[in-house]
Protein backbone atom coordinates (compact mmCIF):
# COMPACT_ATOMS: atom_id res chain seq x y z
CA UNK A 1 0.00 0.00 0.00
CA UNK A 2 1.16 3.60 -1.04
CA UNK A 3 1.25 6.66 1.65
CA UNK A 4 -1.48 8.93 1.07
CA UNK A 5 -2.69 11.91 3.12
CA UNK A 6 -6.59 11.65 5.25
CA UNK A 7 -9.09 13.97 5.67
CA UNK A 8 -12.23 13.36 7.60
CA UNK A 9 -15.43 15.32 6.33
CA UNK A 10 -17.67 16.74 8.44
CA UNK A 11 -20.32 17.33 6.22
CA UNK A 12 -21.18 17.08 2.04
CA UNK A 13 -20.21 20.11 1.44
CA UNK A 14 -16.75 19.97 3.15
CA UNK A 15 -16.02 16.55 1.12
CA UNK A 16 -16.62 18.11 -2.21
CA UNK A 17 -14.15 21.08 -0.88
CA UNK A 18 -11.49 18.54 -0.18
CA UNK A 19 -11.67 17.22 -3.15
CA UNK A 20 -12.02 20.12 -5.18
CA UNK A 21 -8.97 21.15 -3.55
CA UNK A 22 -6.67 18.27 -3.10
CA UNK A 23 -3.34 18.73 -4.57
CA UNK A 24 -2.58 15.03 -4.55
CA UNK A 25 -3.35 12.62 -7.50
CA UNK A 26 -6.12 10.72 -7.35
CA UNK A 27 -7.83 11.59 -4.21
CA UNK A 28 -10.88 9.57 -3.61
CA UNK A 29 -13.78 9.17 -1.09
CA UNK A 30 -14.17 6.09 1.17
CA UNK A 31 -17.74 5.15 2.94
CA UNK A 32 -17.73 1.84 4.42
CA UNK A 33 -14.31 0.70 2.39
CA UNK A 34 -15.10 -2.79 1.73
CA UNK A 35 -13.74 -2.92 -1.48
CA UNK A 36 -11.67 0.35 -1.46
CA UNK A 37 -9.00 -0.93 1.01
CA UNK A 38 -8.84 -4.62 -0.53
CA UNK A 39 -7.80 -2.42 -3.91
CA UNK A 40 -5.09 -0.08 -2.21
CA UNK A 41 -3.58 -3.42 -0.72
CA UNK A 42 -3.47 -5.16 -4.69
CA UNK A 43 -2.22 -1.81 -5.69
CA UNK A 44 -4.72 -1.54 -7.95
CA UNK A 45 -5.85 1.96 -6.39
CA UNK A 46 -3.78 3.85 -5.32
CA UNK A 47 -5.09 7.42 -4.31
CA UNK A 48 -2.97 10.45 -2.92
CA UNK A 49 -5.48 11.33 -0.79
CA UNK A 50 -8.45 9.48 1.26
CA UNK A 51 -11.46 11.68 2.23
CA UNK A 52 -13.70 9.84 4.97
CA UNK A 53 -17.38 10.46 4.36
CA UNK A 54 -18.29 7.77 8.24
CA UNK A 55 -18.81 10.97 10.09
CA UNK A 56 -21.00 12.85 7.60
CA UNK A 57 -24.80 13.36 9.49
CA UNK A 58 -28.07 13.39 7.56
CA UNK A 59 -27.18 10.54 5.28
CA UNK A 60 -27.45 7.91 7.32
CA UNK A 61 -31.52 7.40 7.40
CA UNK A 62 -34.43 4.98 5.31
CA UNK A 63 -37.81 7.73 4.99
CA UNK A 64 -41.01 8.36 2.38
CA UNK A 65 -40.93 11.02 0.52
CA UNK A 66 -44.07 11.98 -1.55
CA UNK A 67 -44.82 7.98 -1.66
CA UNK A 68 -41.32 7.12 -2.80
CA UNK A 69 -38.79 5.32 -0.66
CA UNK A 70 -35.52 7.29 -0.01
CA UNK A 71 -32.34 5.74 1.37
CA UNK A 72 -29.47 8.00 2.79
CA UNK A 73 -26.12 6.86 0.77
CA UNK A 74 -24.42 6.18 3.66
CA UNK A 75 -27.30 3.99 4.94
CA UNK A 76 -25.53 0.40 6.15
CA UNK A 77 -26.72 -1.93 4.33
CA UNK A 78 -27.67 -4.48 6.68
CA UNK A 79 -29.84 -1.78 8.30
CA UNK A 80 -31.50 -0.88 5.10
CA UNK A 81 -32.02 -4.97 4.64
CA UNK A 82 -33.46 -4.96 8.28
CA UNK A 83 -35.64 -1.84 7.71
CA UNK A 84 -39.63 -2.72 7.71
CA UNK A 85 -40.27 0.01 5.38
CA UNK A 86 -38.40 -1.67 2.72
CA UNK A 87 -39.55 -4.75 3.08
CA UNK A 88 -43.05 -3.96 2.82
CA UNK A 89 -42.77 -1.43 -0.06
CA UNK A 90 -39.92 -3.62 -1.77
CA UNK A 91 -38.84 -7.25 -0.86
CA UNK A 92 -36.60 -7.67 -3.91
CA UNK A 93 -34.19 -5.13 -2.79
CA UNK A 94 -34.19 -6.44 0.81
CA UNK A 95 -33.33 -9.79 -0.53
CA UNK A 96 -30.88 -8.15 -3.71
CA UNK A 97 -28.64 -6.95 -0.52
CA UNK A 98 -28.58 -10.00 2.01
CA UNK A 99 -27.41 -11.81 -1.23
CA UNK A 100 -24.61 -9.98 -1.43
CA UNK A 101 -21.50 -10.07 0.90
CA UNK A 102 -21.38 -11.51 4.19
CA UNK A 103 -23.17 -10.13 7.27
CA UNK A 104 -19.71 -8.69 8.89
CA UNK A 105 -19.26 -6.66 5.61
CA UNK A 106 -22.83 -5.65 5.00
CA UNK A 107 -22.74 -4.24 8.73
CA UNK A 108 -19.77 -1.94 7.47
CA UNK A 109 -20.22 -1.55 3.76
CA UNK A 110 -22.81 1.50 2.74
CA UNK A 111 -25.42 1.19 -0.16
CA UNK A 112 -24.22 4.41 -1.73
CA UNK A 113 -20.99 2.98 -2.05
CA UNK A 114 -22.07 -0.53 -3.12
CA UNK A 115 -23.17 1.28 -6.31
CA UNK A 116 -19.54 2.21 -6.95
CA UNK A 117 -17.84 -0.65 -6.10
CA UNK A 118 -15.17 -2.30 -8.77
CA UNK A 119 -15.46 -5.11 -11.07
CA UNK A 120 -14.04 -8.21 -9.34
CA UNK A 121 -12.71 -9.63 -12.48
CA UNK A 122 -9.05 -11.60 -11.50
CA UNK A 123 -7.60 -9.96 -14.30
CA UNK A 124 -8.37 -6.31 -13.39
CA UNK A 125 -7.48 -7.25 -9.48
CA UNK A 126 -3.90 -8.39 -10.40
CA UNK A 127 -1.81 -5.81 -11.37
CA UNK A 128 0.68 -8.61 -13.49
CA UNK A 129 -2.18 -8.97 -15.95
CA UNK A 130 -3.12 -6.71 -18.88
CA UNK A 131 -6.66 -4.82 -18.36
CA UNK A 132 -7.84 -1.82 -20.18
CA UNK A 133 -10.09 -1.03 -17.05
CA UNK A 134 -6.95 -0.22 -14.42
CA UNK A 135 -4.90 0.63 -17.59
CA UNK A 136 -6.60 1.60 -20.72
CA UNK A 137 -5.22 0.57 -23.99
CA UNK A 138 -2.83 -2.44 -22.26
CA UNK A 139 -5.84 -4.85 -23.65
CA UNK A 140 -8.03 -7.08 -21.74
CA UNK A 141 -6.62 -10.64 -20.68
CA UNK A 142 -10.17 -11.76 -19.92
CA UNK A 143 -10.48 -12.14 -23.78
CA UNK A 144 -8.75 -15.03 -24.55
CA UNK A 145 -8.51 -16.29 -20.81
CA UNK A 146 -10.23 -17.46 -18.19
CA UNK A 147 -14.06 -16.21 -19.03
CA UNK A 148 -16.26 -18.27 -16.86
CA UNK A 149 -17.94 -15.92 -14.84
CA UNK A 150 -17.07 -12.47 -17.43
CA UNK A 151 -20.23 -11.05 -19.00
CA UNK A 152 -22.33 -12.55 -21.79
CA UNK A 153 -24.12 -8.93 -21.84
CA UNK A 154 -22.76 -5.14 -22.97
CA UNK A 155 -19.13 -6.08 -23.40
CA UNK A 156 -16.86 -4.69 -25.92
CA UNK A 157 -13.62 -5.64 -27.61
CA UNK A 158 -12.29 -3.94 -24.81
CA UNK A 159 -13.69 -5.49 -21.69
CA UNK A 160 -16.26 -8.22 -20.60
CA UNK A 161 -15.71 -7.62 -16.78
CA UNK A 162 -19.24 -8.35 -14.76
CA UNK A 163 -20.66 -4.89 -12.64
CA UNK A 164 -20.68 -7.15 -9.45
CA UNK A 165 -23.45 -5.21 -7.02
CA UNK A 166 -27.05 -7.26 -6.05
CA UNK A 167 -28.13 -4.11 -5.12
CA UNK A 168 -27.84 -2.21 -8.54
CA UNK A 169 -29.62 -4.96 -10.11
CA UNK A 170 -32.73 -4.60 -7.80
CA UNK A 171 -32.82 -0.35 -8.37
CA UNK A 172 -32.21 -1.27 -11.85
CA UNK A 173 -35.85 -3.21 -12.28
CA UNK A 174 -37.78 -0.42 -10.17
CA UNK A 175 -36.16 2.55 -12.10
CA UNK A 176 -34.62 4.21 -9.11
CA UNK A 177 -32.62 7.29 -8.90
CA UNK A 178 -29.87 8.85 -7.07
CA UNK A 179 -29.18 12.21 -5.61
CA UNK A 180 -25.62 13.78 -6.59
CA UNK A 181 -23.66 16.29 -5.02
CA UNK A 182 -20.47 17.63 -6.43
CA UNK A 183 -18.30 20.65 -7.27
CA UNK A 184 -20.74 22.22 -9.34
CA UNK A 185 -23.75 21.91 -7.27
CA UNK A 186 -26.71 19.36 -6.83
CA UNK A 187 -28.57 16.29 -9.59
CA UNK A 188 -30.28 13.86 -9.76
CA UNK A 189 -29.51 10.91 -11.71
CA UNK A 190 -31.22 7.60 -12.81
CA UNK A 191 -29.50 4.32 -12.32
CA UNK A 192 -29.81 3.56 -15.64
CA UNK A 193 -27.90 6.15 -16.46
CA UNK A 194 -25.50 6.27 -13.76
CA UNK A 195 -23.60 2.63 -14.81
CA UNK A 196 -22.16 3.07 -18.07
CA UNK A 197 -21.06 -0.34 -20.47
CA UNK A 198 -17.35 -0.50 -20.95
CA UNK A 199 -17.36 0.52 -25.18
CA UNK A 200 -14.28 2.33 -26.13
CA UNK A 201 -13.28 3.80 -22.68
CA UNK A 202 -13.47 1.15 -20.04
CA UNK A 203 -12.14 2.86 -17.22
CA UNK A 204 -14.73 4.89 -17.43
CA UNK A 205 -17.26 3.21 -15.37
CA UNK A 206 -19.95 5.73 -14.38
CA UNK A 207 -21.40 9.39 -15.31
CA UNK A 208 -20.32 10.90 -12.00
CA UNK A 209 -18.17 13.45 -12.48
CA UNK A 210 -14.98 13.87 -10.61
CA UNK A 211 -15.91 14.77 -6.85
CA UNK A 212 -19.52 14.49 -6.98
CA UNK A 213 -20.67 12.10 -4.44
CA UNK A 214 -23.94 9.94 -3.89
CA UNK A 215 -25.97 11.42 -0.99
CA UNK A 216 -29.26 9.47 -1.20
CA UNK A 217 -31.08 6.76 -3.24
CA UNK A 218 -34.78 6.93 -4.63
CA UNK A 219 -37.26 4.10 -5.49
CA UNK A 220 -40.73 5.34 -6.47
CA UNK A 221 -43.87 4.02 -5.83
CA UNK A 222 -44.20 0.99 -7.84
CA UNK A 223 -47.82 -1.83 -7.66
CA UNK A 224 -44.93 -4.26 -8.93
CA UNK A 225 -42.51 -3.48 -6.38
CA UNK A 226 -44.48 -5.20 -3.34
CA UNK A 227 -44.48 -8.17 -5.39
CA UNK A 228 -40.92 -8.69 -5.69
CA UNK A 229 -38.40 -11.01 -5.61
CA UNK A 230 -34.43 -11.36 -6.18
CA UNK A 231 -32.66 -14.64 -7.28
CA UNK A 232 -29.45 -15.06 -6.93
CA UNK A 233 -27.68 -18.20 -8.63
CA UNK A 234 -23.50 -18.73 -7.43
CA UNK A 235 -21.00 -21.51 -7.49
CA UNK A 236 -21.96 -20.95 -3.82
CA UNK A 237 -25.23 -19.88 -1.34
CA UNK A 238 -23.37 -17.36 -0.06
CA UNK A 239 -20.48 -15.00 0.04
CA UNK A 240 -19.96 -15.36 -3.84
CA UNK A 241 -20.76 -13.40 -6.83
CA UNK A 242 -23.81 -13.82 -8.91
CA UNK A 243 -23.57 -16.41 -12.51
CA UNK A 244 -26.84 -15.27 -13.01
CA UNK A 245 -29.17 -13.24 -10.97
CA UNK A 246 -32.87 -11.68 -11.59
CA UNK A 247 -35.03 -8.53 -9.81
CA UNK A 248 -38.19 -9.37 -10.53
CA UNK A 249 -41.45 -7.58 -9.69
CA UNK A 250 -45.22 -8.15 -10.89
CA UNK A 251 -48.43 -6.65 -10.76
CA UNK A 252 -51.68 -8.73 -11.85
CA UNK A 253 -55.08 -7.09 -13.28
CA UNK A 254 -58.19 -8.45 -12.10
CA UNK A 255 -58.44 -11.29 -14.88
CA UNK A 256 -55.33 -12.37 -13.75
CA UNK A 257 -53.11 -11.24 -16.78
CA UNK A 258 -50.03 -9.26 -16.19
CA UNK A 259 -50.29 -5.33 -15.85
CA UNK A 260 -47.06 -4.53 -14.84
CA UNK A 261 -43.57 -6.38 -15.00
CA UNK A 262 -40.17 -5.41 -13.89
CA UNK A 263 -37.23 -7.74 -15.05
CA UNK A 264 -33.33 -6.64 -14.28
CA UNK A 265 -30.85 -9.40 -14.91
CA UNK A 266 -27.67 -9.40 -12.64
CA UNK A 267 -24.11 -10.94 -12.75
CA UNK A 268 -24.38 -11.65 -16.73
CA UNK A 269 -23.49 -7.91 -17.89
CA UNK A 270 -21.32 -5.47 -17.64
CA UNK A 271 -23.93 -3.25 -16.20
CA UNK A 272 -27.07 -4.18 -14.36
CA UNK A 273 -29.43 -5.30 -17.32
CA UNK A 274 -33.09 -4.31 -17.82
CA UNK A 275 -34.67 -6.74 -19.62
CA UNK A 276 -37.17 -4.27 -21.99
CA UNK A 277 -38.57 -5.99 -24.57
CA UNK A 278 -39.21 -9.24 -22.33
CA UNK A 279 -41.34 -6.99 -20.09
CA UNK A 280 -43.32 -5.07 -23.18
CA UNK A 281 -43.68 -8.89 -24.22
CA UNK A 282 -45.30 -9.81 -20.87
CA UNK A 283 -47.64 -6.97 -20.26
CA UNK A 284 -51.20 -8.18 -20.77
CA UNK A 285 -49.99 -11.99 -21.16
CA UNK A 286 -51.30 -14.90 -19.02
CA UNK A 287 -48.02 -16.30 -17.45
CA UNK A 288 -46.67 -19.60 -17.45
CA UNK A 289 -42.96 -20.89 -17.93
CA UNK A 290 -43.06 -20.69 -21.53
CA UNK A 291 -44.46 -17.68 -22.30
CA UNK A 292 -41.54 -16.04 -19.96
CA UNK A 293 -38.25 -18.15 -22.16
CA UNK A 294 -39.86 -17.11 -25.14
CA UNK A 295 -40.20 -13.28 -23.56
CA UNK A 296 -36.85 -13.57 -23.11
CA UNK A 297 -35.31 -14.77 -26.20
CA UNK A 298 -34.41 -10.95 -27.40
CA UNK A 299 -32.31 -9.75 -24.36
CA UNK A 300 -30.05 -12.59 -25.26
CA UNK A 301 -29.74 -12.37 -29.27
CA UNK A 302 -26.77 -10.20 -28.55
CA UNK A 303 -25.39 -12.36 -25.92
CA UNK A 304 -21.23 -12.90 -26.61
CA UNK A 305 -20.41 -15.66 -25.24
CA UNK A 306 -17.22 -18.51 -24.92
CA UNK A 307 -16.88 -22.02 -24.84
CA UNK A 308 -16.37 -21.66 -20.94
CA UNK A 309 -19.88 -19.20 -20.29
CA UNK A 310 -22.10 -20.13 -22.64
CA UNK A 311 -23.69 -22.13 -19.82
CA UNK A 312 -25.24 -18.89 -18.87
CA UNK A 313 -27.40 -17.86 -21.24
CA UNK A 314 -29.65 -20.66 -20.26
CA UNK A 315 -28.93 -20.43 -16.52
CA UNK A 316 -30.12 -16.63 -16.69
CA UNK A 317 -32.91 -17.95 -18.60
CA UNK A 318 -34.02 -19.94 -15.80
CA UNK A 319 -33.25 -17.83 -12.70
CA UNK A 320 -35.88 -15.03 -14.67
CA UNK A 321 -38.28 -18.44 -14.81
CA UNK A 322 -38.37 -18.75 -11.43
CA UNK A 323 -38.17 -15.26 -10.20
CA UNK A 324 -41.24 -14.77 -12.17
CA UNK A 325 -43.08 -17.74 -10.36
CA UNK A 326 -42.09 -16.78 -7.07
CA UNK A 327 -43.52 -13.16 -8.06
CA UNK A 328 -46.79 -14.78 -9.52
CA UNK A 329 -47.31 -16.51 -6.16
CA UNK A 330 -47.03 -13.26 -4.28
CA UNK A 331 -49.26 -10.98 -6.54
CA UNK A 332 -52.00 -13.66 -6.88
């Protein structure tokens, strides 16, 4: 690990400052650090400058607002998973985030920060190794390498690392937002626009700009929502990353045909992926198993795949099959 200089923020405002202001390269902001310190000790970050958000008030909370459920960033997330509100507006995100992690890091890590986190591709953790993410243009070793677990979804010729959060996949399917805060003032941002596919550039991985920060997170109102559910499929129950994971939320009319569908597909793309056309497919249709594969036979036509992952397109397949039953069950 490199020296580096700490700050400790006292408030939003004084964060942004510090960072604004920071004269050393690459100054960055920890919340929980989960990940963050893991990647200063592989030397894969290395900032000049930490600036500790713990002690920031007023972002630390789980409220309504105007209907919608709003989640301080640096919420933990093991309260947010324990918070009654949530549960009964949302179950799929309470589940999404006791999927992920263990309970000793969800009691530290923070939910704004889980957005953020890194890729845990081997490649991009191990500085001997070639990635265009930690070092654009040295090319991406995942390519022609190991590939198992890489993304099937949204990669380029540049990178096929998986976006690794639970919790981004759940926001994903109810169209949630975020509130920003940065050098040039306040925004709001939606989380599908916030996670950004690799293309051309990438190390770029989201649209923040450099020193805003996540203060809060937004989920509106959604009939769907209350009947949700998150799947999570792993080489093992817990403490591993998803192979294939779904968010799924439903709504039923009176006759029993769908009115409302929400389908985001985890641990197969490089960002969390809303499955679109497989809900516009749905809306109005009778469910049953095979009306939901052939639903989702577009959001995989563009699926890249290898001889080691191919596996997955059918194992994501299936984990939307019986998200969607486990939904049906709870909106009947």
């Amino acid at each position: 690990m490199r020296p580096f200089t700490y700050t400790r923020a006292r408030s939003a405002h004084e964060a942004v400052t510090a960072f604004a202001t920071s004269t050393a390269d690459r100054p960055h902001y920890l919340s929980g650090g989960t990940a963050l310190i893991d990647l200063m000790k592989l030397s894969v970050e290395t900032p000049g400058r930490i600036i500790d958000l713990t002690d920031v008030p007023d972002l630390d909370f789980v409220r309504e607002e105007d209907g919608d459920l709003i989640v301080g960033a640096l919420t933990r997330m093991s309260d947010v998973a324990n918070h009654p509100l949530v549960g009964a507006r949302c179950p799929a995100l309470v589940e999404s985030l006791r999927s992920g992690a263990s309970q000793q890091l969800r009691n530290m890590a923070r939910v704004g920060g889980n957005l953020l986190q890194r890729t845990r591709c081997g490649y991009f953790r191990s500085v001997e190794f070639p990635c265009n993410k930690r070092q654009p243009g040295s090319g991406c070793s995942a390519l022609g390498g190991l590939n198992r677990g890489h993304a099937i979804l949204g990669g380029s010729d540049h990178c096929i690392a998986v976006y690794p959060s639970d919790w981004a996949v759940a926001l994903t399917a109810f169209d949630a937002s975020v509130a920003v805060v940065g050098p040039n003032g306040t925004r709001s941002v939606s989380i599908h626009d916030l996670i950004v596919p690799p293309g051309d550039t990438p190390d770029r991985e989201t649209t923040l700009a450099p020193g805003e920060l996540i203060t809060a997170i937004r989920v509106p109102t959604s009939p769907a929502a209350r009947s949700s559910t998150y799947r999570k499929v792993g080489d093992r129950s817990s403490y591993a990353f998803a192979l294939a994971s779904a968010a799924v939320g439903l709504h039923l009319d009176a006759a029993g045909a769908v009115g409302e569908v929400r389908i985001a597909l985890g641990g197969l793309g490089t960002v969390p992926w809303r499955a679109w056309d497989a809900e516009r497919a749905l809306v109005g249709a009778r469910l049953d198993d095979a009306s939901v594969r052939a639903a989702l036979e577009p959001e995989f036509r563009s699926a890249r795949t290898t001889a080691q992952n191919a596996f997955r397109v059918g194992l994501g397949v299936e984990t939307v099959v019986e998200a969607v039953a486990i939904a049906k069950e709870s909106a009947s």
